[in-house]
N, C-alpha and C. Protein backbone atom coordinates (compact mmCIF):
# COMPACT_ATOMS: atom_id res chain seq x y z
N UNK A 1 5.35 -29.76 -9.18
CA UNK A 1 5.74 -28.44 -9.66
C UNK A 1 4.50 -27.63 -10.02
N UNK A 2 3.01 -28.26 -10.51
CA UNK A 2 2.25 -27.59 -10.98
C UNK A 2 1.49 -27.21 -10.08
N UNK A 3 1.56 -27.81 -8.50
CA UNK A 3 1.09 -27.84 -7.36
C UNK A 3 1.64 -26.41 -7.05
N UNK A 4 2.75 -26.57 -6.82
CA UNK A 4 3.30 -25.02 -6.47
C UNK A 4 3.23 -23.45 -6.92
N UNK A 5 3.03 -23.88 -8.26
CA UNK A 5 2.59 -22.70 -9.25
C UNK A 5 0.85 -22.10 -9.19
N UNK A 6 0.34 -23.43 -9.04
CA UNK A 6 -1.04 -22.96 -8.38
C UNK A 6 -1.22 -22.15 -6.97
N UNK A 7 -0.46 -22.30 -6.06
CA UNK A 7 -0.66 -21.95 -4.54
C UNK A 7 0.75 -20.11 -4.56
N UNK A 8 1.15 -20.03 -6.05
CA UNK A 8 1.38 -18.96 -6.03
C UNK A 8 0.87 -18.10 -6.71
N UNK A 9 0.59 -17.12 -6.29
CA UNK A 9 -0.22 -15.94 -7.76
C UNK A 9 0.73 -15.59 -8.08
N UNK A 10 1.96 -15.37 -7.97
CA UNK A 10 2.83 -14.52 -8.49
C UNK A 10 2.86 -14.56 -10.16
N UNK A 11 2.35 -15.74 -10.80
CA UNK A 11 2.42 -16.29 -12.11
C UNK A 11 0.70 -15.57 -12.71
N UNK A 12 -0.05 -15.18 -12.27
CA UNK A 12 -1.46 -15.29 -12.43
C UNK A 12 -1.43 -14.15 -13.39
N UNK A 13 -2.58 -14.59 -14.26
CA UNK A 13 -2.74 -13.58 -15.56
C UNK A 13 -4.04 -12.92 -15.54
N UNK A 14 -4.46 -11.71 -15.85
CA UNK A 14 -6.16 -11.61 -16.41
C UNK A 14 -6.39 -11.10 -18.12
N UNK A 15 -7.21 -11.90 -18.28
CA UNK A 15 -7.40 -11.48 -19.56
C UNK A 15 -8.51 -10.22 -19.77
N UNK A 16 -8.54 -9.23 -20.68
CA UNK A 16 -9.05 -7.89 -20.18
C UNK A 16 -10.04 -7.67 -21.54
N UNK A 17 -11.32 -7.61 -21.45
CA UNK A 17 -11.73 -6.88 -22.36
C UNK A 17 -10.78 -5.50 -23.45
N UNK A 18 -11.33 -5.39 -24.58
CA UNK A 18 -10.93 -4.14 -24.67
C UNK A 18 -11.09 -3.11 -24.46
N UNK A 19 -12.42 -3.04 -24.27
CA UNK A 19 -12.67 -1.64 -23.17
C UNK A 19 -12.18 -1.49 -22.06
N UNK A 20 -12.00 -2.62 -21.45
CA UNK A 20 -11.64 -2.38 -20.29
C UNK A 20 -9.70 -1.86 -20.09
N UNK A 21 -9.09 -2.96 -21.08
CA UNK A 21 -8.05 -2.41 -21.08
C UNK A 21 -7.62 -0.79 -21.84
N UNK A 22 -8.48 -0.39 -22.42
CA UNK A 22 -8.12 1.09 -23.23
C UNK A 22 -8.80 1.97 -22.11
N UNK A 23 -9.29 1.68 -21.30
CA UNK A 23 -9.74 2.51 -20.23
C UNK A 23 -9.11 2.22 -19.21
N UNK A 24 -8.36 1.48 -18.58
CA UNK A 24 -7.73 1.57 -17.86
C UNK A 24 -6.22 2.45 -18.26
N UNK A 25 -5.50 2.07 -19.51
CA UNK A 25 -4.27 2.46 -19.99
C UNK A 25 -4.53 4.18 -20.12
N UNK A 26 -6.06 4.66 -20.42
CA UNK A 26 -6.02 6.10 -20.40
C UNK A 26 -6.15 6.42 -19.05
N UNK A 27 -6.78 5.68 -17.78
CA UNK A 27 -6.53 6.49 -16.98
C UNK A 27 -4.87 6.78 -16.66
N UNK A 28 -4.54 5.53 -16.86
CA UNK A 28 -2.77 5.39 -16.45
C UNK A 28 -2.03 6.52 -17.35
N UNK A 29 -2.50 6.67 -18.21
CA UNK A 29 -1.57 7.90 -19.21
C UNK A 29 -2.07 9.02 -18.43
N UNK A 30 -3.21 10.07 -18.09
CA UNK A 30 -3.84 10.81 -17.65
C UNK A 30 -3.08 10.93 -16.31
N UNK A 31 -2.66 10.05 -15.42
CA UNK A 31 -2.06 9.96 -13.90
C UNK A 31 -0.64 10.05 -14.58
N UNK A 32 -0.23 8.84 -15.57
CA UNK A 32 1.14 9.95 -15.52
C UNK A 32 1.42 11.21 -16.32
N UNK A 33 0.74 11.82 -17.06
CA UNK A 33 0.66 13.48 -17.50
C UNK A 33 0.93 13.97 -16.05
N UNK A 34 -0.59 13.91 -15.16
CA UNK A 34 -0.08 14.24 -13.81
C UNK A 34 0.88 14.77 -13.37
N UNK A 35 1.87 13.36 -13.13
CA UNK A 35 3.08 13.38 -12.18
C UNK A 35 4.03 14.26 -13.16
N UNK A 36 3.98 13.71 -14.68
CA UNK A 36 5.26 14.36 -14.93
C UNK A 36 4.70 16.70 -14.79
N UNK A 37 3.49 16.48 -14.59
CA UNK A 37 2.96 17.85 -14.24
C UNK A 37 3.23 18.41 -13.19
N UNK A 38 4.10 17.61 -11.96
CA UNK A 38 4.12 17.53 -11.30
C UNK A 38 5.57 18.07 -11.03
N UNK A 39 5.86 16.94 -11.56
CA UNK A 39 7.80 16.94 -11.57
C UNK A 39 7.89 18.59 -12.69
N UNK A 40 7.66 19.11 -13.50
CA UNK A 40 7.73 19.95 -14.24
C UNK A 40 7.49 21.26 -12.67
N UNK A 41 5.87 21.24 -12.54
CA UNK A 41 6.32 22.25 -11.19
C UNK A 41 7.27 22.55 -9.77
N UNK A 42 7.58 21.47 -9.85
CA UNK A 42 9.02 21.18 -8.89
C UNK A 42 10.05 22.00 -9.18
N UNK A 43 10.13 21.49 -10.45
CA UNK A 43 11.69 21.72 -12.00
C UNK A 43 11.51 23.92 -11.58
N UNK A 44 10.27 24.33 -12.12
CA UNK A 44 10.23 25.76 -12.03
C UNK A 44 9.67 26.58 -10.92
N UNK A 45 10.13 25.62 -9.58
CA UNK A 45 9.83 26.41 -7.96
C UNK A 45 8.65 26.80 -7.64
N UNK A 46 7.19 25.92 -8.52
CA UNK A 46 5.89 26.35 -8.27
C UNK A 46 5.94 26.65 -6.76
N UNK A 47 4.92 27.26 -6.52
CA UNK A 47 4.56 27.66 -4.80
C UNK A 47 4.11 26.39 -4.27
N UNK A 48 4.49 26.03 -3.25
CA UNK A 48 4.58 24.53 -2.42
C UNK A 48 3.09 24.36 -2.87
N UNK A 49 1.61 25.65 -1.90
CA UNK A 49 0.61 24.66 -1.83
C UNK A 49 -0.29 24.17 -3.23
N UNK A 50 0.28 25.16 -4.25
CA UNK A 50 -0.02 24.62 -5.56
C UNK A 50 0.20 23.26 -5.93
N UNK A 51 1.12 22.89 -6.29
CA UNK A 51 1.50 21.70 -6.22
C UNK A 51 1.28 20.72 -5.46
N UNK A 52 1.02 20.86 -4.03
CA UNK A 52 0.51 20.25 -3.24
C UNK A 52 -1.29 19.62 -3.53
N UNK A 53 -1.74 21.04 -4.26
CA UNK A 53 -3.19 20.42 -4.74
C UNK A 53 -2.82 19.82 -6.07
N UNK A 54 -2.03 19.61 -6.79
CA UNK A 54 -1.81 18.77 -7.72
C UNK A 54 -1.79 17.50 -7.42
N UNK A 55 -1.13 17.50 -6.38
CA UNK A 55 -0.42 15.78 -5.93
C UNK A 55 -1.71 15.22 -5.38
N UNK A 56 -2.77 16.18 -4.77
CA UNK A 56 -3.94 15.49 -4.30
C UNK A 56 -4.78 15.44 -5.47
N UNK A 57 -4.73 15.51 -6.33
CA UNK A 57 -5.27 15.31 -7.74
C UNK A 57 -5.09 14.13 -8.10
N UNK A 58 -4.10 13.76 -8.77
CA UNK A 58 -3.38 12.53 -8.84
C UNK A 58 -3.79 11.47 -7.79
N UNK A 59 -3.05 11.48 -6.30
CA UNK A 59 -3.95 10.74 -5.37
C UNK A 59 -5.31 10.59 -5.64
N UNK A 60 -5.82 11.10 -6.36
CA UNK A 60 -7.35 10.98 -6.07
C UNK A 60 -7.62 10.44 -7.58
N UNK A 61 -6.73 10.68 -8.13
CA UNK A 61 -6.68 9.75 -9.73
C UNK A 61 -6.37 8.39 -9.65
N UNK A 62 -5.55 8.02 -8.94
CA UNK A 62 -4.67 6.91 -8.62
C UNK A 62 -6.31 6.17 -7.63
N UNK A 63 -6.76 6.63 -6.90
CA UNK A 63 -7.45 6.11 -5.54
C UNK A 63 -9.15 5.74 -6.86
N UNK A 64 -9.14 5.91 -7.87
CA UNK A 64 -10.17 6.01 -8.30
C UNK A 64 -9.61 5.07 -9.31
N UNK A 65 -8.73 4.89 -10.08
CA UNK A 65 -8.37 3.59 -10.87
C UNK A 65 -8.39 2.31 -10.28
N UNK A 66 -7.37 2.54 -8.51
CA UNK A 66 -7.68 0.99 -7.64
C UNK A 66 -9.35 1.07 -7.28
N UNK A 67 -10.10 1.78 -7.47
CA UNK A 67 -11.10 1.13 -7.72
C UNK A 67 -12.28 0.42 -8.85
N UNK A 68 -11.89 1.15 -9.96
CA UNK A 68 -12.21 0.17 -11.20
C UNK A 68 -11.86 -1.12 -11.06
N UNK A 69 -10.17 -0.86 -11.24
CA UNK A 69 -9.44 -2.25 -11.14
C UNK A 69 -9.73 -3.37 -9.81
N UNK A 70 -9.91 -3.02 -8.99
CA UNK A 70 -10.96 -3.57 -7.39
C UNK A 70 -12.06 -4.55 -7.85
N UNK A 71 -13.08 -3.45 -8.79
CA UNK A 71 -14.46 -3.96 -9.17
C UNK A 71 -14.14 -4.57 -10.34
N UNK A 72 -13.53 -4.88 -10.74
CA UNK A 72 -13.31 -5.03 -12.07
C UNK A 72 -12.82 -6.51 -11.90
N UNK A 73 -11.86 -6.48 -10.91
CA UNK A 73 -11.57 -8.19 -10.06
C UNK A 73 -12.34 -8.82 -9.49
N UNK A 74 -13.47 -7.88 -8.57
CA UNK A 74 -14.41 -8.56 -7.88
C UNK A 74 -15.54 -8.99 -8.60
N UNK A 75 -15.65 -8.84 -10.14
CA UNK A 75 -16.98 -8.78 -10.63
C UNK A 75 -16.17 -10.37 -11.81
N UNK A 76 -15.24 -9.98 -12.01
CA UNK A 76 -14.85 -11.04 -13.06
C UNK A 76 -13.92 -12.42 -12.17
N UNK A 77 -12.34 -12.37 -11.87
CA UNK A 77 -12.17 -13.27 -11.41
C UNK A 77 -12.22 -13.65 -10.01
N UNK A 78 -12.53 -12.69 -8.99
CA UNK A 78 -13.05 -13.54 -7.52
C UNK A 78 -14.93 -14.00 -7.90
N UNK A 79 -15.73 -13.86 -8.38
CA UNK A 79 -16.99 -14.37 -8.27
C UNK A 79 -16.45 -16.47 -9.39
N UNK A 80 -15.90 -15.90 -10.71
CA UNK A 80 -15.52 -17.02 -11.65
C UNK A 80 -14.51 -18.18 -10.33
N UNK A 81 -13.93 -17.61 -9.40
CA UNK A 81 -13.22 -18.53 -8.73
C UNK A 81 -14.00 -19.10 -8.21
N UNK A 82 -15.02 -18.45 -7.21
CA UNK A 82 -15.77 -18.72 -6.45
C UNK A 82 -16.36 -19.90 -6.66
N UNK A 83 -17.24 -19.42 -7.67
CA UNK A 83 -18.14 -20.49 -8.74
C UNK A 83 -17.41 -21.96 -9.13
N UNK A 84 -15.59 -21.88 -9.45
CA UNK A 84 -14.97 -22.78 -9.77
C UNK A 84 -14.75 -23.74 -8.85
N UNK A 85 -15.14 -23.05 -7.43
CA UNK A 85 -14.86 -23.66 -5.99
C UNK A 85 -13.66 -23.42 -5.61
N UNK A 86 -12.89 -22.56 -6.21
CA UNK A 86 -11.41 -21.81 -5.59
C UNK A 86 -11.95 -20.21 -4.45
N UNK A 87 -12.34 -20.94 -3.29
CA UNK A 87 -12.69 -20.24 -2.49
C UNK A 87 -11.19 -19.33 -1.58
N UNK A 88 -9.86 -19.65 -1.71
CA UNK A 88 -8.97 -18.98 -1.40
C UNK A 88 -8.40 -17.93 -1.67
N UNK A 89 -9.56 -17.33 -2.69
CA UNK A 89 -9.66 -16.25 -3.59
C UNK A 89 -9.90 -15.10 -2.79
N UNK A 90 -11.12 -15.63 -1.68
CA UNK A 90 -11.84 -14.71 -1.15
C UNK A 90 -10.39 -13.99 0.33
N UNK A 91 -9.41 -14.96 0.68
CA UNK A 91 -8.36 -14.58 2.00
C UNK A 91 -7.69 -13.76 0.75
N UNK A 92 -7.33 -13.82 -0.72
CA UNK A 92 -6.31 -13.69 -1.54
C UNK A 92 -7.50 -12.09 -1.12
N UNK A 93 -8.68 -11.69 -1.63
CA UNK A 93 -8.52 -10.33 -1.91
C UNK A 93 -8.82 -10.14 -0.57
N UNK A 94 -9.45 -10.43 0.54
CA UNK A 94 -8.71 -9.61 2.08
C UNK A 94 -7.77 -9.51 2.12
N UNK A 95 -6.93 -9.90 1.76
CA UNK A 95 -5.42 -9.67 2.15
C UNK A 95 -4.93 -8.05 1.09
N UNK A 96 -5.55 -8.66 0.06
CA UNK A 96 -5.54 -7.31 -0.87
C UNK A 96 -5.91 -5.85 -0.05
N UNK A 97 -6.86 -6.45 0.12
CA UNK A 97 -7.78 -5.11 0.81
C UNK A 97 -7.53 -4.61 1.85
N UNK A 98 -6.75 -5.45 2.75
CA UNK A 98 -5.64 -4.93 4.21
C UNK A 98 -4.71 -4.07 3.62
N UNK A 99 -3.68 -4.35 2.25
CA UNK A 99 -2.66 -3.42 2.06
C UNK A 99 -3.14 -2.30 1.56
N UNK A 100 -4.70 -2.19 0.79
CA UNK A 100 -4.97 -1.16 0.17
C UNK A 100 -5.25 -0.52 1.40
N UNK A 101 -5.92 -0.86 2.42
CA UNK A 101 -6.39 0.59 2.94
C UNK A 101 -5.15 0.88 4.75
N UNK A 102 -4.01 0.44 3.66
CA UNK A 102 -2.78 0.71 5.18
C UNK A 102 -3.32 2.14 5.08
């Protein structure tokens, strides 16, 4: 059973500095101000391409957190795996990195 739980991440935890986690949670508050900035110009018929540069705002908020959080994996637990000799780390974030850049 403990065999199986290893060969799944679905269970896998990271433990986060606190900087790191109060900086991540503000960007996440900041992206959703955003959206609900978003949904609010919807709500009162803003002009499409207005809003449209909003949403690329956000995208570009969102595209800049998966990369903290990216480096932030690659610097702490894929190098610590590495080192541990859990080299399946390295297919675990290609595989990552295939869905990020569908």
């Amino acid at each position: 059973m403990a065999e199986e739980k290893e060969s799944c991440n679905c269970h896998r935890t990271k433990e986060r500095s606190e900087k790191e986690y109060k900086d991540l949670i503000n960007r996440l508050n900041r992206i959703e101000g955003q959206i609900r900035g978003i949904k609010g110009m919807v709500e009162k018929d803003v002009y499409c391409p207005d809003i449209l540069i909003q949403v690329a705002a956000a995208n570009a908020a969102l595209n800049s957190f998966n990369k903290v959080l990216l480096a932030n994996h690659i610097k702490t637990c894929v190098t610590n795996d590495i080192r541990e000799g859990r080299e399946e780390t390295v297919d675990e974030l290609l595989t990552t990195l295939q869905k990020l850049m569908k």
